[in-house]
N, C-alpha and C. Protein backbone atom coordinates (compact mmCIF):
# COMPACT_ATOMS: atom_id res chain seq x y z
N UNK A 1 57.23 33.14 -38.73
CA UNK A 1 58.58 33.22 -38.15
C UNK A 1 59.25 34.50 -38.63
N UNK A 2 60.00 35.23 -38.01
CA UNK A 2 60.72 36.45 -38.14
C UNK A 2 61.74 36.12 -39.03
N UNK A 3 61.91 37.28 -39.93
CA UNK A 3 63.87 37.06 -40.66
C UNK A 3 64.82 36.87 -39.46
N UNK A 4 65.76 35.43 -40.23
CA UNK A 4 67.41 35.18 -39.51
C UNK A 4 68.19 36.82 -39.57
N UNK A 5 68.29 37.37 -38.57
CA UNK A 5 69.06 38.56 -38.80
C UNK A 5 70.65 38.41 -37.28
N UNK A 6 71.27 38.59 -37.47
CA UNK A 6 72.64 38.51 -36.97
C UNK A 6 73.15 39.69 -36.14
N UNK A 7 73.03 40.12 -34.61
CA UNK A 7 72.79 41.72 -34.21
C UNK A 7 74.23 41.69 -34.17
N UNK A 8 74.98 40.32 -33.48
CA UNK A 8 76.32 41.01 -32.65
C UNK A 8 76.69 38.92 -32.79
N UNK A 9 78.45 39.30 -32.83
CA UNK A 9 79.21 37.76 -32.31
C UNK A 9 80.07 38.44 -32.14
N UNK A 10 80.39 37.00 -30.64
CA UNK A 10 81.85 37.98 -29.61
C UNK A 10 82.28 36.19 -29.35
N UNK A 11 83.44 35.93 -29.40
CA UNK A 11 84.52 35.03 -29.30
C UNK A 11 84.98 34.90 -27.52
N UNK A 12 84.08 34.18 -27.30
CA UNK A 12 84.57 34.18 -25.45
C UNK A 12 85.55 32.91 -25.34
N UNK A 13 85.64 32.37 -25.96
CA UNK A 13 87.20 31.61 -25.54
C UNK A 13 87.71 30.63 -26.93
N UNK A 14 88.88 30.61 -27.15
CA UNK A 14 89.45 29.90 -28.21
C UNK A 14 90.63 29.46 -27.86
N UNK A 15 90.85 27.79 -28.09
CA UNK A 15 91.82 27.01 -27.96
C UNK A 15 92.68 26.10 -29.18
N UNK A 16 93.13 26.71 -30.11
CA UNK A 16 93.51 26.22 -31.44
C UNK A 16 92.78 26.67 -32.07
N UNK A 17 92.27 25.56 -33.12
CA UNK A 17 91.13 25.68 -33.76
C UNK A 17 89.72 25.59 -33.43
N UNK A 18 89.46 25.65 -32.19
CA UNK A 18 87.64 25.65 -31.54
C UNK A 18 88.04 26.70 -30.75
N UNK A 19 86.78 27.49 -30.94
CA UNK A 19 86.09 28.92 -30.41
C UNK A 19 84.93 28.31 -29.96
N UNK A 20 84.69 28.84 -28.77
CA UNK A 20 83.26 29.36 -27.95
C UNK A 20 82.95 30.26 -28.57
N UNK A 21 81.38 30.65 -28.91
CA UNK A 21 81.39 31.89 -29.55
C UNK A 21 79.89 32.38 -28.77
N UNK A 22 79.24 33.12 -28.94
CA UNK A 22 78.16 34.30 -28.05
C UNK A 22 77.78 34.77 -29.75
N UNK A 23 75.88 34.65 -29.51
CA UNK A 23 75.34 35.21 -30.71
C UNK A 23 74.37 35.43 -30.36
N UNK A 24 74.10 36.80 -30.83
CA UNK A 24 72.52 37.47 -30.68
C UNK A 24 71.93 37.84 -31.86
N UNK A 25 70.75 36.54 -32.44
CA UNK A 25 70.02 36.95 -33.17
C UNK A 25 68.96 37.62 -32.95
N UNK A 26 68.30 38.58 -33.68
CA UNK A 26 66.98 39.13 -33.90
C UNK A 26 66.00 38.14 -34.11
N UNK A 27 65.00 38.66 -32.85
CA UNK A 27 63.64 37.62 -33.00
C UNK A 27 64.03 36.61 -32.24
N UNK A 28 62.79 35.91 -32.17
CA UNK A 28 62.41 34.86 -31.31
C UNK A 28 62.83 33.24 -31.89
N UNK A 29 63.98 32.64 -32.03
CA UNK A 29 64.12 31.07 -32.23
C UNK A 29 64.44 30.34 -31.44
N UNK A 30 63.70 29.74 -30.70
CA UNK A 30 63.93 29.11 -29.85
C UNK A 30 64.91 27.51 -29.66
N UNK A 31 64.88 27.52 -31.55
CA UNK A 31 65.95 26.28 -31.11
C UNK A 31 67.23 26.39 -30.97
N UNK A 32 67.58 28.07 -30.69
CA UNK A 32 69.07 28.30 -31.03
C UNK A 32 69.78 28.54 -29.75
N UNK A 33 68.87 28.95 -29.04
CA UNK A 33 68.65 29.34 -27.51
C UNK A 33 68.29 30.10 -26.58
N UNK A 34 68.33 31.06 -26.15
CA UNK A 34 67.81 31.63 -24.97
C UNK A 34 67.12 32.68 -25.40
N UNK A 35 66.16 33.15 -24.84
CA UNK A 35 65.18 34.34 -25.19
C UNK A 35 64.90 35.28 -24.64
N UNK A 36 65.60 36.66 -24.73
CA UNK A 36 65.46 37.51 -24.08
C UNK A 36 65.12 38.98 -24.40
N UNK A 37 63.97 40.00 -23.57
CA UNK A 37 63.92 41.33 -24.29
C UNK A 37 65.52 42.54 -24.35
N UNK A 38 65.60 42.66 -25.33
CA UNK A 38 67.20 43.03 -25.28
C UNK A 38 66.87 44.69 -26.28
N UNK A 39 67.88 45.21 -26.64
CA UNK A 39 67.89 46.32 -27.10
C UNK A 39 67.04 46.65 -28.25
N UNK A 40 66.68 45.73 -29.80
CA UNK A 40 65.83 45.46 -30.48
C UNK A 40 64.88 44.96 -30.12
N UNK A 41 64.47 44.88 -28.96
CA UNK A 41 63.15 43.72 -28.70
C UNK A 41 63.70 42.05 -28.59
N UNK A 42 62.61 42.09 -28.85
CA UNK A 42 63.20 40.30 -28.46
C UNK A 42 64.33 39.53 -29.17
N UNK A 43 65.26 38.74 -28.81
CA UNK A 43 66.34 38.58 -29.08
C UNK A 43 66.53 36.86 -28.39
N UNK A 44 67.39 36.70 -29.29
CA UNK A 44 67.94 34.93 -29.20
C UNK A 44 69.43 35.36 -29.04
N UNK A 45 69.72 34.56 -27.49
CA UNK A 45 71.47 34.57 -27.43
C UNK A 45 71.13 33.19 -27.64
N UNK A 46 72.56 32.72 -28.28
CA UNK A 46 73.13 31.40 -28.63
C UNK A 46 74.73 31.17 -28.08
N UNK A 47 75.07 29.85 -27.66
CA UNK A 47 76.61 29.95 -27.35
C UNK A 47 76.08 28.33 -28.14
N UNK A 48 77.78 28.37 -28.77
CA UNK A 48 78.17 27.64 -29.32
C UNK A 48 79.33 27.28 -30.10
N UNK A 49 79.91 25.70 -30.31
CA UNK A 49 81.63 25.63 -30.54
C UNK A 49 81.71 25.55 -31.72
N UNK A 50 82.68 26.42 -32.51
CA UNK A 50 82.65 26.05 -33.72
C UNK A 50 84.44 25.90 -34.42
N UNK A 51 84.46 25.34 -35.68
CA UNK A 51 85.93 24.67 -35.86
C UNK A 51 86.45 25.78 -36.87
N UNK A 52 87.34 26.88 -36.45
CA UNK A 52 87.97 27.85 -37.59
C UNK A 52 88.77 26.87 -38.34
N UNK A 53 89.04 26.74 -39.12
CA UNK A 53 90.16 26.16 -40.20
C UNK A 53 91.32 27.21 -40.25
N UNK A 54 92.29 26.15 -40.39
CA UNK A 54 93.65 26.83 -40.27
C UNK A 54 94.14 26.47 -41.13
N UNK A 55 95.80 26.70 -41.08
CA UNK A 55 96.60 26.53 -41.77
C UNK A 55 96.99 25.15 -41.71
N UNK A 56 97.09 24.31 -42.60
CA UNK A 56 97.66 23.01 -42.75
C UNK A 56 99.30 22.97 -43.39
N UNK A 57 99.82 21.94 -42.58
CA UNK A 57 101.10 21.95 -42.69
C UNK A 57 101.08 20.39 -43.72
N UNK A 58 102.75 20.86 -44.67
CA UNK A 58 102.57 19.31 -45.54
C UNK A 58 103.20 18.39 -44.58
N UNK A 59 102.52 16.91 -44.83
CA UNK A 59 103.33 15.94 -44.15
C UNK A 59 104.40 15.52 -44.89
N UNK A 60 105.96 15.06 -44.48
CA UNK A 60 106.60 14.40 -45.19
C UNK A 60 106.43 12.99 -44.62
N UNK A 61 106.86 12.07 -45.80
CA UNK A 61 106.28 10.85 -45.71
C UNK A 61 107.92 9.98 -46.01
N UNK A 62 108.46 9.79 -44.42
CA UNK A 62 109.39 8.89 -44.45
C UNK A 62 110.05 7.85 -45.15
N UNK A 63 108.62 7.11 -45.92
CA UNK A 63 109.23 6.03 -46.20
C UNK A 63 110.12 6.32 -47.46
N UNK A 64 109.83 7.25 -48.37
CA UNK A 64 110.39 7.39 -49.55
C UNK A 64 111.84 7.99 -49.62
């Protein structure tokens, strides 16, 4: 199996805290997704949702 190497990530849509995101790894993994000959040679695009963490707000708590 080839080294995990990371060419490029691009953010195609974000709604709060979940992003769509676009990833092109180096080399051939097929469980990540798609396989294509690209500028390095063979190349894995991936799309996938992932959860940025934000800022949390304190709750106040009424009853007290």
């Amino acid at each position: 199996m080839w080294e995990q190497e990371i060419l490029d990530e691009k953010i195609i849509s974000q709604k709060g805290p979940l992003q769509r995101i676009k990833r092109w790894w180096k080399g051939i993994h097929a469980e990540k997704g798609t396989i294509i000959r690209g500028w390095t040679g063979w190349e894995t695009v991936e799309e996938r949702d992932r959860i940025v963490p934000g800022r949390t707000l304190p709750v106040m708590n009424d009853r007290e």
